[in-house]
PDB file of N, CA and C in Angstrom:
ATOM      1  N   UNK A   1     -32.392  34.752  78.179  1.00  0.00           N
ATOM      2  CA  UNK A   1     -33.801  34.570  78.387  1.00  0.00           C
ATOM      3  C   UNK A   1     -34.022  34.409  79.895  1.00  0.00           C
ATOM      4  N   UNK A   2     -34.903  35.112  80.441  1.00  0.00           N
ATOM      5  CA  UNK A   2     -35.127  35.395  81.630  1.00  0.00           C
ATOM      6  C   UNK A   2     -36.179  34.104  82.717  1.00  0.00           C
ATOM      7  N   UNK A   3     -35.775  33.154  83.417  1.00  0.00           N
ATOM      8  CA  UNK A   3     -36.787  32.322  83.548  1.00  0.00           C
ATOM      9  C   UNK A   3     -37.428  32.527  84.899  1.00  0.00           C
ATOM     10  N   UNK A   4     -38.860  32.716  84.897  1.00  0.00           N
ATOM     11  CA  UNK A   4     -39.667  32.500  85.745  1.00  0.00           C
ATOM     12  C   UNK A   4     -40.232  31.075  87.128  1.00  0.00           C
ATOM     13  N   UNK A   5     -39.804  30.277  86.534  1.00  0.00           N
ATOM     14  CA  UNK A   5     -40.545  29.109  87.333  1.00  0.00           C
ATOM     15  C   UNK A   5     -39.203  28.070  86.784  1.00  0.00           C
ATOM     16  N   UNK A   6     -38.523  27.437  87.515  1.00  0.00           N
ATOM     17  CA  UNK A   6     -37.273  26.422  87.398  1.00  0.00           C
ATOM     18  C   UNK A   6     -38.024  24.936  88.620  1.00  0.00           C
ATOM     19  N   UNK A   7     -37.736  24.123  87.799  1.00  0.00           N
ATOM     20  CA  UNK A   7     -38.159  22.484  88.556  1.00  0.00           C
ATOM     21  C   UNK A   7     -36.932  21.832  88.051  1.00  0.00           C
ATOM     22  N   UNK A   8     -35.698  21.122  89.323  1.00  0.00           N
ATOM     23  CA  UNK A   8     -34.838  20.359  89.158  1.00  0.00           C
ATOM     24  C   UNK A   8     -35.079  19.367  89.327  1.00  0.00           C
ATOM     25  N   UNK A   9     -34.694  18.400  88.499  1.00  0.00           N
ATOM     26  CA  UNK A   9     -35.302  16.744  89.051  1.00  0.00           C
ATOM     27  C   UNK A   9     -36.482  16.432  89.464  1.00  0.00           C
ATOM     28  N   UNK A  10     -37.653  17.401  89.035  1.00  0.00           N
ATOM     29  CA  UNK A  10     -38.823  17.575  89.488  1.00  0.00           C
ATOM     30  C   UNK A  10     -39.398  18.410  90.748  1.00  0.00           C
ATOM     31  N   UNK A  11     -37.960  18.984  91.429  1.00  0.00           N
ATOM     32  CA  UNK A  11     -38.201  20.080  92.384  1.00  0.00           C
ATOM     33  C   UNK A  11     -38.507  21.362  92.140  1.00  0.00           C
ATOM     34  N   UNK A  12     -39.322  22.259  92.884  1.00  0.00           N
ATOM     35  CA  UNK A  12     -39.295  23.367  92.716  1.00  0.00           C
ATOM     36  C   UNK A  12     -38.669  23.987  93.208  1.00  0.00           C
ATOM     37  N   UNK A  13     -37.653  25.105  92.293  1.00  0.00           N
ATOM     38  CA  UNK A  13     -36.245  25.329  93.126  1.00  0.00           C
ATOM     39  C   UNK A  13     -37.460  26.620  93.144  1.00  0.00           C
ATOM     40  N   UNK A  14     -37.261  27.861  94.717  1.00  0.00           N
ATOM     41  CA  UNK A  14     -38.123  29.178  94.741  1.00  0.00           C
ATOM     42  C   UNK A  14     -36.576  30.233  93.831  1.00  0.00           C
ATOM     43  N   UNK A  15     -36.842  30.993  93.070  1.00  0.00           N
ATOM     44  CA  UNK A  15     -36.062  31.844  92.580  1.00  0.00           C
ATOM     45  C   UNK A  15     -36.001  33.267  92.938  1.00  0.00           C
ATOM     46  N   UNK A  16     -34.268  33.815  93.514  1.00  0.00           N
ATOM     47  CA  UNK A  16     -34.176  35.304  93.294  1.00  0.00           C
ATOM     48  C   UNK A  16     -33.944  35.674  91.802  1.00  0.00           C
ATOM     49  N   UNK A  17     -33.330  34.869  90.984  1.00  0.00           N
ATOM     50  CA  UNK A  17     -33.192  35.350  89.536  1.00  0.00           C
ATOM     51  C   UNK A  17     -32.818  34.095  88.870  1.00  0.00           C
ATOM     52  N   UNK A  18     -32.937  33.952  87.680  1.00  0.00           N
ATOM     53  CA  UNK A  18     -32.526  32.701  86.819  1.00  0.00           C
ATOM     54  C   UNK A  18     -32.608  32.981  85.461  1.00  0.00           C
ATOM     55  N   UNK A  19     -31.388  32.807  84.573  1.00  0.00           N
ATOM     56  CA  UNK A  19     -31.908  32.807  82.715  1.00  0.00           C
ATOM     57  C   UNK A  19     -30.956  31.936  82.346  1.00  0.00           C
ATOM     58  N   UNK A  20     -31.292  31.906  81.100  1.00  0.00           N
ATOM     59  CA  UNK A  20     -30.621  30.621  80.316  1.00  0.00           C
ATOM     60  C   UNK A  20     -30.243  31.329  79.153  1.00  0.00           C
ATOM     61  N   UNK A  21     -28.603  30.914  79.144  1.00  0.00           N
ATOM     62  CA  UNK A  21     -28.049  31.231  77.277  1.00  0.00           C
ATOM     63  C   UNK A  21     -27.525  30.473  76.860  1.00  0.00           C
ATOM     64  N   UNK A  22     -27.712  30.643  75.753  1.00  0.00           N
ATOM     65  CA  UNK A  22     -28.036  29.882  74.226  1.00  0.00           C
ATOM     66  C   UNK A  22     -26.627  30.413  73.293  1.00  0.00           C
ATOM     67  N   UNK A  23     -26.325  29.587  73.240  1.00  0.00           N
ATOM     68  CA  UNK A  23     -25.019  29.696  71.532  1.00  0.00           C
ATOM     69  C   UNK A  23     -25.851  29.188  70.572  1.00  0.00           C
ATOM     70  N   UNK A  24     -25.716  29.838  69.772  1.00  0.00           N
ATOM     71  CA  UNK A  24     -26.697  28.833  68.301  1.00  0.00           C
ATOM     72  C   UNK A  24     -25.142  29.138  66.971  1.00  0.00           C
ATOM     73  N   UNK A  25     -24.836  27.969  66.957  1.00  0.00           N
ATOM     74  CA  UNK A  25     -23.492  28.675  66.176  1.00  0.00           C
ATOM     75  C   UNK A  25     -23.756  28.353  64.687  1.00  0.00           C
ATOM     76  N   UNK A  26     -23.501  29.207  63.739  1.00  0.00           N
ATOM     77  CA  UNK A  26     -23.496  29.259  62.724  1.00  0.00           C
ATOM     78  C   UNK A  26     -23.888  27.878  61.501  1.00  0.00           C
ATOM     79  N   UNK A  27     -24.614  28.089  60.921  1.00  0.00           N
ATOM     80  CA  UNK A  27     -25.232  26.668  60.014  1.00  0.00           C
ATOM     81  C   UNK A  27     -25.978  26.191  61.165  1.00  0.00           C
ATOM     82  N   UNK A  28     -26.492  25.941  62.078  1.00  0.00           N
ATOM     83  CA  UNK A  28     -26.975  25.295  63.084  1.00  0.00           C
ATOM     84  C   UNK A  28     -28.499  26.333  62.946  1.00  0.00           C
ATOM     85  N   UNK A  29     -29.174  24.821  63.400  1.00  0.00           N
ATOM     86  CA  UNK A  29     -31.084  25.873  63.810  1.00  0.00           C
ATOM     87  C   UNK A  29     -31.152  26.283  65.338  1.00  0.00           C
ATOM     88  N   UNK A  30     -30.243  25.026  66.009  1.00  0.00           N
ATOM     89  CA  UNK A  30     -30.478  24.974  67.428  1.00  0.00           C
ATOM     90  C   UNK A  30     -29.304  25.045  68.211  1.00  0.00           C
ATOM     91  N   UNK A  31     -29.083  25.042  69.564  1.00  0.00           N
ATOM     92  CA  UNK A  31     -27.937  25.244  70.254  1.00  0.00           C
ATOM     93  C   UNK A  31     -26.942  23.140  70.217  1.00  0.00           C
ATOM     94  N   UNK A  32     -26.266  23.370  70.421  1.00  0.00           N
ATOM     95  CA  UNK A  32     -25.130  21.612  70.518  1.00  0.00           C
ATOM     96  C   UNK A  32     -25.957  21.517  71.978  1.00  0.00           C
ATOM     97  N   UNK A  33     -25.343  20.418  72.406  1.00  0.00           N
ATOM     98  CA  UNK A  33     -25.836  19.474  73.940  1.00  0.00           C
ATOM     99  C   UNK A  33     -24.856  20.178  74.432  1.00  0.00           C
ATOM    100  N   UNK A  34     -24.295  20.919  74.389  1.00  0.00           N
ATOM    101  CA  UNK A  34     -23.693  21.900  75.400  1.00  0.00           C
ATOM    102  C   UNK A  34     -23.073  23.176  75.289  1.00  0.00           C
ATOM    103  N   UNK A  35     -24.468  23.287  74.393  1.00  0.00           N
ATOM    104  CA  UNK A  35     -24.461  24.914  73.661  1.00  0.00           C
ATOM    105  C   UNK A  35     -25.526  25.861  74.405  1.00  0.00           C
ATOM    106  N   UNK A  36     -25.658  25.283  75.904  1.00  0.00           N
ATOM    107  CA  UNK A  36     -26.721  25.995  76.735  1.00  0.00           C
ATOM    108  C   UNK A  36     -26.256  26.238  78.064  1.00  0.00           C
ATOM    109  N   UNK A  37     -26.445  27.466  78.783  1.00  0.00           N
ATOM    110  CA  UNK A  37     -26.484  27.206  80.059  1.00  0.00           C
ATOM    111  C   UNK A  37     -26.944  27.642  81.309  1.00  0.00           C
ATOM    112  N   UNK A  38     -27.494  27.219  82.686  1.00  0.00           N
ATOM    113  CA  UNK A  38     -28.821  28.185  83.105  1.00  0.00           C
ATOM    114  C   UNK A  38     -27.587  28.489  84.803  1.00  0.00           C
ATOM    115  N   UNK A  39     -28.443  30.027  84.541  1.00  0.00           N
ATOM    116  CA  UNK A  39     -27.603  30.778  85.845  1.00  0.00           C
ATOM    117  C   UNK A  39     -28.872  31.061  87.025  1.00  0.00           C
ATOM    118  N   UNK A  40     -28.736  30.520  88.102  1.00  0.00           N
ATOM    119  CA  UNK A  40     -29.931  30.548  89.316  1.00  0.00           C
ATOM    120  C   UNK A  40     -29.443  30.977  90.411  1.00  0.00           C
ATOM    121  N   UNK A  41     -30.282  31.942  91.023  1.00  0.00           N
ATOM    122  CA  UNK A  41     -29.683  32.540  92.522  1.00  0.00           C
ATOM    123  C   UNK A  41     -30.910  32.537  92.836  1.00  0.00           C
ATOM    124  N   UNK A  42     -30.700  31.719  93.948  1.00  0.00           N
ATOM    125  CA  UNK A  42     -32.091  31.618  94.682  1.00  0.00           C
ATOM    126  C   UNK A  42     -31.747  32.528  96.179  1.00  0.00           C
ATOM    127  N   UNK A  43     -33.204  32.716  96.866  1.00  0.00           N
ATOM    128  CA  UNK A  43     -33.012  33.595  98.195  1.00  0.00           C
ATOM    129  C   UNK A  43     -32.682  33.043  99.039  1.00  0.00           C
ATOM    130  N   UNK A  44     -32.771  31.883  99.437  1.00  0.00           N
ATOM    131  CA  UNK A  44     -32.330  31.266 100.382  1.00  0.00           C
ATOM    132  C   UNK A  44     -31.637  30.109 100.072  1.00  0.00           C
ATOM    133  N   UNK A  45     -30.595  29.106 101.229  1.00  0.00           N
ATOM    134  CA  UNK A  45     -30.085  28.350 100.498  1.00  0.00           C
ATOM    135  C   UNK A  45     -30.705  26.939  99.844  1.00  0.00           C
ATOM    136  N   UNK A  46     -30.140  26.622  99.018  1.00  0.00           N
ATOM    137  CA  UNK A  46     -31.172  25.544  98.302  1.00  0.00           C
ATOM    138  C   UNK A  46     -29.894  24.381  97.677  1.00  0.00           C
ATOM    139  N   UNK A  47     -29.848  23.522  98.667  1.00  0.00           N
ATOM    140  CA  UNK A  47     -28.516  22.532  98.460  1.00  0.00           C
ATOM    141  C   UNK A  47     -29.239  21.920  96.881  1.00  0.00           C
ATOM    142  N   UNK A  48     -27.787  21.551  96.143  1.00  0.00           N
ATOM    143  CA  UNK A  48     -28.314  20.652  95.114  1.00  0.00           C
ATOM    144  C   UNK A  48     -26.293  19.748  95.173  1.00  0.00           C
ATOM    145  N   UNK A  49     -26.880  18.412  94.673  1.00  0.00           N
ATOM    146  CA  UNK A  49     -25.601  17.437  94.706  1.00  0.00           C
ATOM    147  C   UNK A  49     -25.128  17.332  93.390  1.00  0.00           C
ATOM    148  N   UNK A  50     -23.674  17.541  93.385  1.00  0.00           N
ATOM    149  CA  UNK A  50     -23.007  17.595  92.057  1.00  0.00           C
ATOM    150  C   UNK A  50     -23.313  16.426  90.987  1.00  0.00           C
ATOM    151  N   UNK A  51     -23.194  16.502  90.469  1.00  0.00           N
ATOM    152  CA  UNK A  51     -23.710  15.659  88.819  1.00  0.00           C
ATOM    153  C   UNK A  51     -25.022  16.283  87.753  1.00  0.00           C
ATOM    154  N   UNK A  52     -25.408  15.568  86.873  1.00  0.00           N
ATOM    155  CA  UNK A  52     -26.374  15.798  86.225  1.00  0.00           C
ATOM    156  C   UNK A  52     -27.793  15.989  86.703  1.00  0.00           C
ATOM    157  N   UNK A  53     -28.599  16.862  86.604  1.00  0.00           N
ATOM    158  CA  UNK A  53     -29.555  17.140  86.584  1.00  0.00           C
ATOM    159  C   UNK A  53     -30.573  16.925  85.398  1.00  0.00           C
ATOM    160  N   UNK A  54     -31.960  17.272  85.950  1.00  0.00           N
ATOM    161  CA  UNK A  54     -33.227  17.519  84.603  1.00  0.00           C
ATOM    162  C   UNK A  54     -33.708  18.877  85.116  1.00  0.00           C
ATOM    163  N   UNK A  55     -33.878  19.561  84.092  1.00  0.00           N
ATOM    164  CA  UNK A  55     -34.064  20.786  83.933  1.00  0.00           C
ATOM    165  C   UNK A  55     -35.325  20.937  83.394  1.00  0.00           C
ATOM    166  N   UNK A  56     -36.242  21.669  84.135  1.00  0.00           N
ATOM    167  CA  UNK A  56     -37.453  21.972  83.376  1.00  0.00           C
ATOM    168  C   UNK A  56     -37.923  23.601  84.156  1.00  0.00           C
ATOM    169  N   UNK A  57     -38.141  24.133  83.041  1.00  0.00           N
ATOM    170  CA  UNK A  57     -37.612  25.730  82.766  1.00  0.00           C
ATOM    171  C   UNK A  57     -39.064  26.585  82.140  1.00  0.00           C
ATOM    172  N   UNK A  58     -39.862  27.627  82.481  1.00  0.00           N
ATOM    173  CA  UNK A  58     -40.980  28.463  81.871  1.00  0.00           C
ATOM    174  C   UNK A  58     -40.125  29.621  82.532  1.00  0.00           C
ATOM    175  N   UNK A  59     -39.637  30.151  80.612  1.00  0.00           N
ATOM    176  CA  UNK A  59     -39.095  31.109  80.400  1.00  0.00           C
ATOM    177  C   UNK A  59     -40.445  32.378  80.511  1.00  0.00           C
ATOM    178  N   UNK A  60     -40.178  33.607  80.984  1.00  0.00           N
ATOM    179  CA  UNK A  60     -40.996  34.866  81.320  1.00  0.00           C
ATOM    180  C   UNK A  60     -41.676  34.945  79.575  1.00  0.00           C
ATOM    181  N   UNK A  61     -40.977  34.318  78.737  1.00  0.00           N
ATOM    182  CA  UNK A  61     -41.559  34.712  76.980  1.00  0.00           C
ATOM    183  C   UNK A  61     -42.818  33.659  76.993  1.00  0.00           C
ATOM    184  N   UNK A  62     -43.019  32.801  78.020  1.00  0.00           N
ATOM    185  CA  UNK A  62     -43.671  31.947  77.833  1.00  0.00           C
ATOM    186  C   UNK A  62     -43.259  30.770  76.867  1.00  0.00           C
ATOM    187  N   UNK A  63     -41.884  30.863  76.852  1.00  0.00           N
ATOM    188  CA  UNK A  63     -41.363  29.552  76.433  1.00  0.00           C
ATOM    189  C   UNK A  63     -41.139  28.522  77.525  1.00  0.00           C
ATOM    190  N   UNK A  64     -41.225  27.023  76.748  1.00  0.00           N
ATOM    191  CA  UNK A  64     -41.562  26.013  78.292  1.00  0.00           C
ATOM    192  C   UNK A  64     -40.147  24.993  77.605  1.00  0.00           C
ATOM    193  N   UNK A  65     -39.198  24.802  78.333  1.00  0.00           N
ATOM    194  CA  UNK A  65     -37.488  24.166  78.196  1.00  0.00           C
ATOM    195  C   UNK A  65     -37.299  23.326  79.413  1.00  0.00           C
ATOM    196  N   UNK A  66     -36.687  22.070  78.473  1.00  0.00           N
ATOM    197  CA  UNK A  66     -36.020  21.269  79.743  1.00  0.00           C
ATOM    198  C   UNK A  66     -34.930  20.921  78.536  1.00  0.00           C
ATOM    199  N   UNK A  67     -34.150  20.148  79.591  1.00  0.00           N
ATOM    200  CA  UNK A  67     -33.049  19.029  79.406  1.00  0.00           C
ATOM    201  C   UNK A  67     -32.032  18.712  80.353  1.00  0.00           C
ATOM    202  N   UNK A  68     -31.126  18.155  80.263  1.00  0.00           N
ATOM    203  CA  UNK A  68     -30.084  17.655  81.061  1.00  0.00           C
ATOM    204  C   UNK A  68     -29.093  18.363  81.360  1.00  0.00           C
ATOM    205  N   UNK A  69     -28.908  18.496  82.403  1.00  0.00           N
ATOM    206  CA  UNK A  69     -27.161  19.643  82.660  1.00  0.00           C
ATOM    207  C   UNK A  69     -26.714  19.049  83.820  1.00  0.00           C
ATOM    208  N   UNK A  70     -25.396  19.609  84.003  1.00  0.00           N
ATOM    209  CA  UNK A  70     -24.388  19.359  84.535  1.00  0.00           C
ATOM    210  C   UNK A  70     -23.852  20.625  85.589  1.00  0.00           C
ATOM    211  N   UNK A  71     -24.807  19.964  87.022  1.00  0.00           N
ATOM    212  CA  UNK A  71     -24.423  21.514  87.820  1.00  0.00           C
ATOM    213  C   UNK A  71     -22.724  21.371  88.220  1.00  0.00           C
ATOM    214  N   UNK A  72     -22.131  22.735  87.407  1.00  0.00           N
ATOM    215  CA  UNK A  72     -20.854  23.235  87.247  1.00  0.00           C
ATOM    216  C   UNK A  72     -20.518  23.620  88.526  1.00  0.00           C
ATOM    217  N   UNK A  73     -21.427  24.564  89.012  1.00  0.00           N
ATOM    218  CA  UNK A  73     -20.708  25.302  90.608  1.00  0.00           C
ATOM    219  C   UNK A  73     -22.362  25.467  91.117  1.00  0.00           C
ATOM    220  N   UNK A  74     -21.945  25.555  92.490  1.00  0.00           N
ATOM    221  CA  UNK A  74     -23.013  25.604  93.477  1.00  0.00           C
ATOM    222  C   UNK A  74     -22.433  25.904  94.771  1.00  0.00           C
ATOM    223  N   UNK A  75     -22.815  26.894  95.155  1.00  0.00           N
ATOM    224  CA  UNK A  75     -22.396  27.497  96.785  1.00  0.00           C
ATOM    225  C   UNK A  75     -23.724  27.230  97.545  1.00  0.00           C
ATOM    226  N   UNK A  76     -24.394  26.805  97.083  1.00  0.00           N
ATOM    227  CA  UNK A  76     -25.946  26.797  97.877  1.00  0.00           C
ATOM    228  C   UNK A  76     -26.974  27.752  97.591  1.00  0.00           C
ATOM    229  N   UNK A  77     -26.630  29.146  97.219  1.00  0.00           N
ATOM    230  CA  UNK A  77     -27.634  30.111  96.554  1.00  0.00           C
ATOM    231  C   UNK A  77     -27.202  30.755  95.357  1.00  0.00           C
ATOM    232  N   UNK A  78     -26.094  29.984  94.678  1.00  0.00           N
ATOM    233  CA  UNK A  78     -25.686  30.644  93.164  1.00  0.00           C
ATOM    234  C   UNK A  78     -25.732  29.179  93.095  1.00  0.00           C
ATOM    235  N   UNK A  79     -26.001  29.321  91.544  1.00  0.00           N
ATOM    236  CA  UNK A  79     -26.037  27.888  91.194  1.00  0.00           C
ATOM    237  C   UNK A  79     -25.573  27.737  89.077  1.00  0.00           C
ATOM    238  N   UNK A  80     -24.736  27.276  88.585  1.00  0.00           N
ATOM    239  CA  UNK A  80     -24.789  27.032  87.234  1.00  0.00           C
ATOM    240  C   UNK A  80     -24.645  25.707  86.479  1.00  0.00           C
ATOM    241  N   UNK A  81     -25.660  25.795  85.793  1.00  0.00           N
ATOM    242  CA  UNK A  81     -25.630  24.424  85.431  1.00  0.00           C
ATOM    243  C   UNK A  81     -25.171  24.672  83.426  1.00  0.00           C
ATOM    244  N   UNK A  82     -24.355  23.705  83.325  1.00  0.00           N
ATOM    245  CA  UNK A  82     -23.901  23.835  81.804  1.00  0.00           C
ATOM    246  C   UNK A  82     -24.981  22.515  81.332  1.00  0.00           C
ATOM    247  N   UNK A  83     -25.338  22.671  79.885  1.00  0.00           N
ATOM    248  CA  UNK A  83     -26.249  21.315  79.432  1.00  0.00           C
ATOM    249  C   UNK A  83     -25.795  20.207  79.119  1.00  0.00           C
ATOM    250  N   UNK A  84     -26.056  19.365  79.308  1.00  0.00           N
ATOM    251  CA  UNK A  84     -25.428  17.755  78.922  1.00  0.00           C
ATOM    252  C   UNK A  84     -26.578  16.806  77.952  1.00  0.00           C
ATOM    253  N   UNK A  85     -27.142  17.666  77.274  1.00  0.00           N
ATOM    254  CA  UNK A  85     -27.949  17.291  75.999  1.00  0.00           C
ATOM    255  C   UNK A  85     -28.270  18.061  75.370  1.00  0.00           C
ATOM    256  N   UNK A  86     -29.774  17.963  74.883  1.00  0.00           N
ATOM    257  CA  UNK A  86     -31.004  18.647  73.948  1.00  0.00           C
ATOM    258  C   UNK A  86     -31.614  19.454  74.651  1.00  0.00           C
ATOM    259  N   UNK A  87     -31.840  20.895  74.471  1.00  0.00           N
ATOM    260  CA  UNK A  87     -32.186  21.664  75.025  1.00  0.00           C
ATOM    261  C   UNK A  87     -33.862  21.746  74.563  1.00  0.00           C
ATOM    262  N   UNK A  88     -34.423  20.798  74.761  1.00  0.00           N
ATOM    263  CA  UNK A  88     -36.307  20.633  74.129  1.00  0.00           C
ATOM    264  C   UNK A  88     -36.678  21.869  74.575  1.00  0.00           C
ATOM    265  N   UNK A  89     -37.222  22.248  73.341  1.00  0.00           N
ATOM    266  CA  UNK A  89     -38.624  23.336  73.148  1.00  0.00           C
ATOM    267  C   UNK A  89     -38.008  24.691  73.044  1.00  0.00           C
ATOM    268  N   UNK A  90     -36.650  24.838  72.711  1.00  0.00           N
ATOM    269  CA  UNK A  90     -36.040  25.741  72.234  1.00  0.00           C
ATOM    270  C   UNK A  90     -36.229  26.227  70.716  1.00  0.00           C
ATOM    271  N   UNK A  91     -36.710  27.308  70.486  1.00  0.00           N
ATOM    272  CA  UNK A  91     -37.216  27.658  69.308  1.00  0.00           C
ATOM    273  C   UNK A  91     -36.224  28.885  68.461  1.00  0.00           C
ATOM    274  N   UNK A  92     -35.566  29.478  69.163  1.00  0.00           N
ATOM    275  CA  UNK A  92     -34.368  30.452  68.985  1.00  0.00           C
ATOM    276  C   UNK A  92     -35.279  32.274  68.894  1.00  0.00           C
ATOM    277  N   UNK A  93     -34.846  32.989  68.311  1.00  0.00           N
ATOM    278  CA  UNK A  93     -35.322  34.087  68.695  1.00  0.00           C
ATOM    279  C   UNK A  93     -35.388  35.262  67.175  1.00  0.00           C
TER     280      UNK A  93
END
């Protein structure tokens, strides 16, 4: 899912590209607390400090997602964060 508009910790990160995927594994409605994860390349560099984050996410479908993750790697303009909860307002597809 392709996201348009990304706010970390209440920041507005500016985006060259960003989406979020989803495992939804079998018997399940929704993805596990770390059955999500969002990929961001921004244009310029955009420091973020290792640990957990809040994620709040308006996917291009006009879906509106937050939750908690865990930025994995960060060079300053690639950025991935794996989830470290509930992926709210995830509806599946």
């Amino acid at each position: 899912m392709l996201v348009g508009r990304l706010l970390v910790d209440g920041d507005l990160v500016s985006l060259g590209y960003a989406d979020v995927f989803v495992v939804v594994r079998e018997g399940e409605s929704g993805p596990g607390p770390n059955d999500w994860e969002v990929t961001v390349r921004t244009p310029s560099a955009h420091p973020l400090e290792p640990g957990v984050h809040v994620l709040e996410l308006d996917a291009l479908d006009g879906s509106r997602l937050s939750g908690r993750a865990l930025l994995r790697f960060s060079d300053g303009r690639r950025h991935l964060f794996r989830g470290d909860g509930d992926l709210v307002g995830y509806r599946g597809s």
